[in-house]
N, C-alpha and C. Protein backbone atom coordinates (compact mmCIF):
# COMPACT_ATOMS: atom_id res chain seq x y z
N UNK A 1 27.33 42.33 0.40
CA UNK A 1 25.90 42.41 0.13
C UNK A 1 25.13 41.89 1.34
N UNK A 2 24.12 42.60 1.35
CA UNK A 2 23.30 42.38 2.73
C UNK A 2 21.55 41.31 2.41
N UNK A 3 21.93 40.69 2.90
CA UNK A 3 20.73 39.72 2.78
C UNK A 3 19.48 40.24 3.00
N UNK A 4 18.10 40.19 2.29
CA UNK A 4 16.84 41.07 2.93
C UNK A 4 15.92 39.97 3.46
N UNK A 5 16.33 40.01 5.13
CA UNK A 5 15.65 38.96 5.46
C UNK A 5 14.04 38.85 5.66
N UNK A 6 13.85 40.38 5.55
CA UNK A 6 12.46 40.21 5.65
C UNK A 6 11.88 40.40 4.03
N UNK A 7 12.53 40.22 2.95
CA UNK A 7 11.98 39.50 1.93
C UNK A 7 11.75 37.77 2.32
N UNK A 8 13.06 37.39 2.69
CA UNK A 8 12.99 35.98 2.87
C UNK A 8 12.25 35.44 3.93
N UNK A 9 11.66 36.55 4.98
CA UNK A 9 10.29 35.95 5.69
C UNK A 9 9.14 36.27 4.52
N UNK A 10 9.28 36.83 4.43
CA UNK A 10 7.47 37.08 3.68
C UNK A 10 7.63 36.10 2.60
N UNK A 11 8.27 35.81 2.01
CA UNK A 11 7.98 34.67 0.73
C UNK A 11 7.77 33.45 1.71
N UNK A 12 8.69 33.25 2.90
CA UNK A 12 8.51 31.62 3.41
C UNK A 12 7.03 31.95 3.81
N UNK A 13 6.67 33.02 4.51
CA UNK A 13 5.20 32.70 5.17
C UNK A 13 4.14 32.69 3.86
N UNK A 14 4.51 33.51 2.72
CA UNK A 14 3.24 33.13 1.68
C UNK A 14 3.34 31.72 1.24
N UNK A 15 4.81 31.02 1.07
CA UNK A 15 4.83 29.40 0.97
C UNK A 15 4.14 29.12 2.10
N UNK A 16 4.23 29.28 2.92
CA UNK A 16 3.34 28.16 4.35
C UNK A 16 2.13 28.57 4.33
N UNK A 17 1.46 29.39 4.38
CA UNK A 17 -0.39 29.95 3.61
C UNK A 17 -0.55 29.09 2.57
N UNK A 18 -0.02 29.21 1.84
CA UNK A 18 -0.24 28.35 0.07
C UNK A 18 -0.44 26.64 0.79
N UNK A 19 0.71 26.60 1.61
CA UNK A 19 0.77 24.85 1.68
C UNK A 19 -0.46 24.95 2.40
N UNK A 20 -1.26 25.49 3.51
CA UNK A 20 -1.70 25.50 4.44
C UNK A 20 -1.14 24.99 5.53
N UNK A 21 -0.45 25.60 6.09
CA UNK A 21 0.37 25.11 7.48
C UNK A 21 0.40 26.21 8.33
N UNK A 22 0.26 26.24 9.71
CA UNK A 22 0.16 27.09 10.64
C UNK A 22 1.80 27.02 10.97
N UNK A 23 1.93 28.13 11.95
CA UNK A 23 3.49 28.39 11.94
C UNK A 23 3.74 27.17 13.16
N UNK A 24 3.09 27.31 13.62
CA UNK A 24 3.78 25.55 14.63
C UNK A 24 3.49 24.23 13.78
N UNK A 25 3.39 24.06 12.59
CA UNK A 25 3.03 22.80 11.52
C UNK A 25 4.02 23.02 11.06
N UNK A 26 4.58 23.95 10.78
CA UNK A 26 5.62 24.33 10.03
C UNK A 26 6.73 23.97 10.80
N UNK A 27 7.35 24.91 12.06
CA UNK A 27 7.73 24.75 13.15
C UNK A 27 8.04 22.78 13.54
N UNK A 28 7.46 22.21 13.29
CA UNK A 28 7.47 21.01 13.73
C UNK A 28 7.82 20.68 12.61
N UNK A 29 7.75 20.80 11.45
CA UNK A 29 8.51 19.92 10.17
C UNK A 29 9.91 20.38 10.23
N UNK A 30 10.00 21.23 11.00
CA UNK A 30 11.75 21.32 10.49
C UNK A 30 12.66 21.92 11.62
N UNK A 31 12.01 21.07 12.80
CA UNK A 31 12.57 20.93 14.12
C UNK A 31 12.99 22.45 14.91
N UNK A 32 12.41 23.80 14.64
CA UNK A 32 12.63 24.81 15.52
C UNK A 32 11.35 25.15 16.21
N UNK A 33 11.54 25.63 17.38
CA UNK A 33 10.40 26.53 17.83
C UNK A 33 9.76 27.46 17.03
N UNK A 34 8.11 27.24 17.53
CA UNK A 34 7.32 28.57 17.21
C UNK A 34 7.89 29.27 16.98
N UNK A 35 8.70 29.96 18.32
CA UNK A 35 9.17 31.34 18.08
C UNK A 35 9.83 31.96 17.07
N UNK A 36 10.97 30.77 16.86
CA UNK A 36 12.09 31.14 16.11
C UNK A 36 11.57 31.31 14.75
N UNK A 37 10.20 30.39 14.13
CA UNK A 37 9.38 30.52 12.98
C UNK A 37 9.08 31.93 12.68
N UNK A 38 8.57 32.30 13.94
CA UNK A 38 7.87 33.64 14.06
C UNK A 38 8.96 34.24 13.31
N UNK A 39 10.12 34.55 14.24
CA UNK A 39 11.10 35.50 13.92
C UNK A 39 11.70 35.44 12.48
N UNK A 40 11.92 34.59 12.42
CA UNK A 40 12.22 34.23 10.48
C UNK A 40 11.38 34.56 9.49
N UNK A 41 10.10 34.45 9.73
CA UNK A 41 8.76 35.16 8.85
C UNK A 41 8.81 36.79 8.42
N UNK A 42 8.86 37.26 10.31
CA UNK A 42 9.05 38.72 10.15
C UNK A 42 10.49 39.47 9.87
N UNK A 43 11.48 38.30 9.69
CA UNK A 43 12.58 39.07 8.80
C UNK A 43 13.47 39.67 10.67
N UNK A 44 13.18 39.08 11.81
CA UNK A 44 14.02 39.60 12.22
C UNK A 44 15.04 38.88 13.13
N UNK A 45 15.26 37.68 12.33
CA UNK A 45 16.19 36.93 13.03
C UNK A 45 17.11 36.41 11.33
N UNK A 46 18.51 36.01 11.62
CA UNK A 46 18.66 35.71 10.21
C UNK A 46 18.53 34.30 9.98
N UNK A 47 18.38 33.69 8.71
CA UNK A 47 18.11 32.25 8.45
C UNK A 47 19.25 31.55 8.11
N UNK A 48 19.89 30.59 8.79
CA UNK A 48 20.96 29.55 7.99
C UNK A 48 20.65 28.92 6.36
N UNK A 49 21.27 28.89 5.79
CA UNK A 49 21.13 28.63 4.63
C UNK A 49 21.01 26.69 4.95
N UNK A 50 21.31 25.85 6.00
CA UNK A 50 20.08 24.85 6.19
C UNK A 50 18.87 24.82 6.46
N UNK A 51 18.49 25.78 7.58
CA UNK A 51 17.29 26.53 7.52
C UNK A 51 16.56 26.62 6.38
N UNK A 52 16.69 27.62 5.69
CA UNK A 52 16.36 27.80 4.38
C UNK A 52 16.14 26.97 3.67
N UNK A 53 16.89 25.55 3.50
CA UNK A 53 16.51 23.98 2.71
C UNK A 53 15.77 23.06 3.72
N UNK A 54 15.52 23.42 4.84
CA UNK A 54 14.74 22.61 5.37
C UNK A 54 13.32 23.03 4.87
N UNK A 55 12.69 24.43 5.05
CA UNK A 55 11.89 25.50 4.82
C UNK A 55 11.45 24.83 3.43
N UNK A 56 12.26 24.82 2.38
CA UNK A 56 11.74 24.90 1.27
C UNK A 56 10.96 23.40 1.04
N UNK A 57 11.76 22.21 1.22
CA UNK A 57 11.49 21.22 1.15
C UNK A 57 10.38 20.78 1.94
N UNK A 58 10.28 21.35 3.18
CA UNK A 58 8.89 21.31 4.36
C UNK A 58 7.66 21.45 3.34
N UNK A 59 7.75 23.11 2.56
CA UNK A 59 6.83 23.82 2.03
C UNK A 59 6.43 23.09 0.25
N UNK A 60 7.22 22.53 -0.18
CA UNK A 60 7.52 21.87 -1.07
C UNK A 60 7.68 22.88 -2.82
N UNK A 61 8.61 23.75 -2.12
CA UNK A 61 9.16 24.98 -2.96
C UNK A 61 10.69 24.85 -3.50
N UNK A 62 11.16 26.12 -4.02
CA UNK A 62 12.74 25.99 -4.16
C UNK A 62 13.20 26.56 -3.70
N UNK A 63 14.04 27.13 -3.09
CA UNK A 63 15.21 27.70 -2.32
C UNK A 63 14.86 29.07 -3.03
N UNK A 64 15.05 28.95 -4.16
CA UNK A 64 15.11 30.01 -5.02
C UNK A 64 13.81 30.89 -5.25
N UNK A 65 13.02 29.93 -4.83
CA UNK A 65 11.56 30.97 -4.73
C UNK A 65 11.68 32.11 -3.44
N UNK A 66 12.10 31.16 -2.38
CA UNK A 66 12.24 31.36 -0.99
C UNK A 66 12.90 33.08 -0.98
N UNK A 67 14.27 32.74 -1.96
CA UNK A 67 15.73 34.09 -2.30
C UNK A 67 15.34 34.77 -2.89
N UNK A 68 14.02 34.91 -3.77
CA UNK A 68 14.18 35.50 -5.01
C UNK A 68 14.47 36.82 -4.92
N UNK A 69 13.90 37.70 -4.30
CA UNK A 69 14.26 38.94 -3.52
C UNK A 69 15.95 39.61 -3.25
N UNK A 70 16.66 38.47 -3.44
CA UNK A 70 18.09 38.73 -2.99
C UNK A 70 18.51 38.23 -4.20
N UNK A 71 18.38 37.25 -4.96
CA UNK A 71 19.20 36.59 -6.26
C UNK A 71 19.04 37.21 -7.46
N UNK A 72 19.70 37.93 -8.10
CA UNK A 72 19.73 38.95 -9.35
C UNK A 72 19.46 38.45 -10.32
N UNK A 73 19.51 36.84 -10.36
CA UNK A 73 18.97 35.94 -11.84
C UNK A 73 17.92 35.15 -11.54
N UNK A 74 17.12 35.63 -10.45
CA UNK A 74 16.17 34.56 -10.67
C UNK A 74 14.48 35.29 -10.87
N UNK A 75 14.89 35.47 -12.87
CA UNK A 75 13.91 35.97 -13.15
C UNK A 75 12.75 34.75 -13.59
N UNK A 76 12.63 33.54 -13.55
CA UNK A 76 11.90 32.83 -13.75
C UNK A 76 11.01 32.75 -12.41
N UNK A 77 11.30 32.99 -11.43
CA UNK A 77 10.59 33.53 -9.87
C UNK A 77 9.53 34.63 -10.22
N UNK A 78 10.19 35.86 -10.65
CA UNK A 78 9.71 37.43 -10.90
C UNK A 78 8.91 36.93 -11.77
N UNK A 79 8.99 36.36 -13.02
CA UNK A 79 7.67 36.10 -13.73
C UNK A 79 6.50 35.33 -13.09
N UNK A 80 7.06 34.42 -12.79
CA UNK A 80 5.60 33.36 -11.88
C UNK A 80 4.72 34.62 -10.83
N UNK A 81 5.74 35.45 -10.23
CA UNK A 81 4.78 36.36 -9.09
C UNK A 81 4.19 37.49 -10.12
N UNK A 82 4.88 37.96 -11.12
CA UNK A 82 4.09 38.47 -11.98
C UNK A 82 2.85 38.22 -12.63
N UNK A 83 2.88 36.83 -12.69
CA UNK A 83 1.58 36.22 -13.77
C UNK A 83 0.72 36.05 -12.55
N UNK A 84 1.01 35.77 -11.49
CA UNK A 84 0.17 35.46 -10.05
C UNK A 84 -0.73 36.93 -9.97
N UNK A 85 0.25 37.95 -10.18
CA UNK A 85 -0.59 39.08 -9.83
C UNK A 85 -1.45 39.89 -10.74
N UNK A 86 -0.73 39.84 -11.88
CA UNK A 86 -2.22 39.31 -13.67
C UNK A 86 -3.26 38.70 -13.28
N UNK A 87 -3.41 37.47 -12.68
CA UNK A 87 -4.06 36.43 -13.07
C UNK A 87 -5.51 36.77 -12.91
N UNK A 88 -5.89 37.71 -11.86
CA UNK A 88 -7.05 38.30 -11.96
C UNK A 88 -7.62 39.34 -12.44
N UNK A 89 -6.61 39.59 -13.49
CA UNK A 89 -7.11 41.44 -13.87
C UNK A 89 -7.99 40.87 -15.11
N UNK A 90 -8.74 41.48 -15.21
CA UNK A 90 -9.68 41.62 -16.69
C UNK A 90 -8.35 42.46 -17.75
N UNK A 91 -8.80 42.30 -18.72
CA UNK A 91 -8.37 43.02 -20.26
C UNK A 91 -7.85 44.65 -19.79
N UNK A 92 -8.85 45.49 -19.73
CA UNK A 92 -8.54 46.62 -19.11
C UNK A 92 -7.38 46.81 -18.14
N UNK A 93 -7.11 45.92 -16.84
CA UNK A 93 -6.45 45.85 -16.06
C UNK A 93 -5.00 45.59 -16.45
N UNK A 94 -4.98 44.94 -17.12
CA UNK A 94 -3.15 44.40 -18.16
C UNK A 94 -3.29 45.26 -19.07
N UNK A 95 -3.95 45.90 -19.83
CA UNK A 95 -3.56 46.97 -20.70
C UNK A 95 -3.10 47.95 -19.81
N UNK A 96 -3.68 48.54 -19.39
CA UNK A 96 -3.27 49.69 -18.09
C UNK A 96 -2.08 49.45 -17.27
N UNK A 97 -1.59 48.35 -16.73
CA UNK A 97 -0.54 47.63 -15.97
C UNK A 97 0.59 47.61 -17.14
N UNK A 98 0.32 47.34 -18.19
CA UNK A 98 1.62 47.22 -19.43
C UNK A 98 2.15 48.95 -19.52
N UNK A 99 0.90 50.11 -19.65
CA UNK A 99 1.29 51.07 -19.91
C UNK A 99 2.12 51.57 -18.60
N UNK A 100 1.93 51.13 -17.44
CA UNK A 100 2.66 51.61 -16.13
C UNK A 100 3.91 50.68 -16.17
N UNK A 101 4.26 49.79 -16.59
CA UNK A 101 5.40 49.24 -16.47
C UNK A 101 6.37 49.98 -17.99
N UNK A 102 5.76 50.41 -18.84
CA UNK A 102 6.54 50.98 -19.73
C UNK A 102 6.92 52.20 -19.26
N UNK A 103 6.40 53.17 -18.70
CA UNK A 103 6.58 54.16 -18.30
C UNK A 103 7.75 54.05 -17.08
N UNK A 104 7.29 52.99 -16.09
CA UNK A 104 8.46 52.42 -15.07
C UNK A 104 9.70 52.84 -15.74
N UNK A 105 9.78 51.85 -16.90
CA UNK A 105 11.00 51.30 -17.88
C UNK A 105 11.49 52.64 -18.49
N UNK A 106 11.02 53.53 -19.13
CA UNK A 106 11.19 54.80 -19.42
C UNK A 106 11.94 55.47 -18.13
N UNK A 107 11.84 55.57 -17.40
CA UNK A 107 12.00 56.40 -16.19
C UNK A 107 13.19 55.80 -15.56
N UNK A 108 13.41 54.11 -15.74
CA UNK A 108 14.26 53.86 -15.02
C UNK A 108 15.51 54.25 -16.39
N UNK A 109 15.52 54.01 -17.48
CA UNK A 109 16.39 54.49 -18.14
C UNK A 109 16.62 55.61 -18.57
N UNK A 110 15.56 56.62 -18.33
CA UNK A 110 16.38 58.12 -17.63
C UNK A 110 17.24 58.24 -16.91
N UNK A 111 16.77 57.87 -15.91
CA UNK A 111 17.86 57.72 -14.39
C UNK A 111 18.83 57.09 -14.79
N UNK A 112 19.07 56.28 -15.97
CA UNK A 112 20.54 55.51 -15.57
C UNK A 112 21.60 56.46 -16.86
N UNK A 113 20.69 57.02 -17.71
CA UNK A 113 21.44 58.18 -18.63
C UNK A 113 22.18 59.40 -18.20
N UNK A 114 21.03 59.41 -16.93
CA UNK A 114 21.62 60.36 -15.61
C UNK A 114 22.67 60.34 -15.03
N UNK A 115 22.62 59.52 -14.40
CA UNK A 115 23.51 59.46 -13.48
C UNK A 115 24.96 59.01 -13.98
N UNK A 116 25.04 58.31 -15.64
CA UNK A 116 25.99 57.72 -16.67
C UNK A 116 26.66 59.55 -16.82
N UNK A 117 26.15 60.46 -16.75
CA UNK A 117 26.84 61.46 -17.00
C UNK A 117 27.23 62.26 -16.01
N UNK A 118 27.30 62.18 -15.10
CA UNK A 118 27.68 62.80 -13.82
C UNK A 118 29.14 62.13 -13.67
């Protein structure tokens, strides 16, 4: 299995926005260069899994927020970014969003009836 590191940049850089930390604040809590910050954000360098616990603890997150993108059980993550992205819809907006995720759900279990018979 292949790690998606540029999931695991984009969650560390929305943790470091949230904390408010610039990428050299960041950079300096957990002893690498700018650069190498840079490159870890945009997913194109890979991260040590100390890395990664320095990161989280800097940002004052979990590892698992950091993975969620790569970890197949960490649906208590997927809900929090779910309710994050609710949190501003009016009534209308989550009714409409429920009917597109049912339909999602419909569709993805077509496809798996599908392909179960091939």
């Amino acid at each position: 299995m292949d790690l998606d590191y540029k999931g695991i940049g984009k969650r560390i850089k929305i943790a470091r926005i949230k904390a408010g930390l610039s990428q050299e604040q960041l950079a300096e809590l957990i002893n690498l260069s700018t650069g190498h910050t840079s490159n870890i954000e945009t997913g194109s360098t890979r991260v040590s899994l100390k890395t990664i616990i320095s990161i989280a603890n800097a940002l004052h997150v979990s590892a698992d927020e950091l993975l969620a993108d790569n970890v197949v059980y960490s649906t208590s993550v997927i809900h929090n970014d779910i309710q994050q992205l609710l949190s501003d819809c009016d009534e209308y907006k989550i009714h409409a969003i429920a009917r597109i995720i049912e339909a999602a759900k419909d569709a993805l279990r077509q496809d798996r009836r599908l392909r179960n018979q091939d």
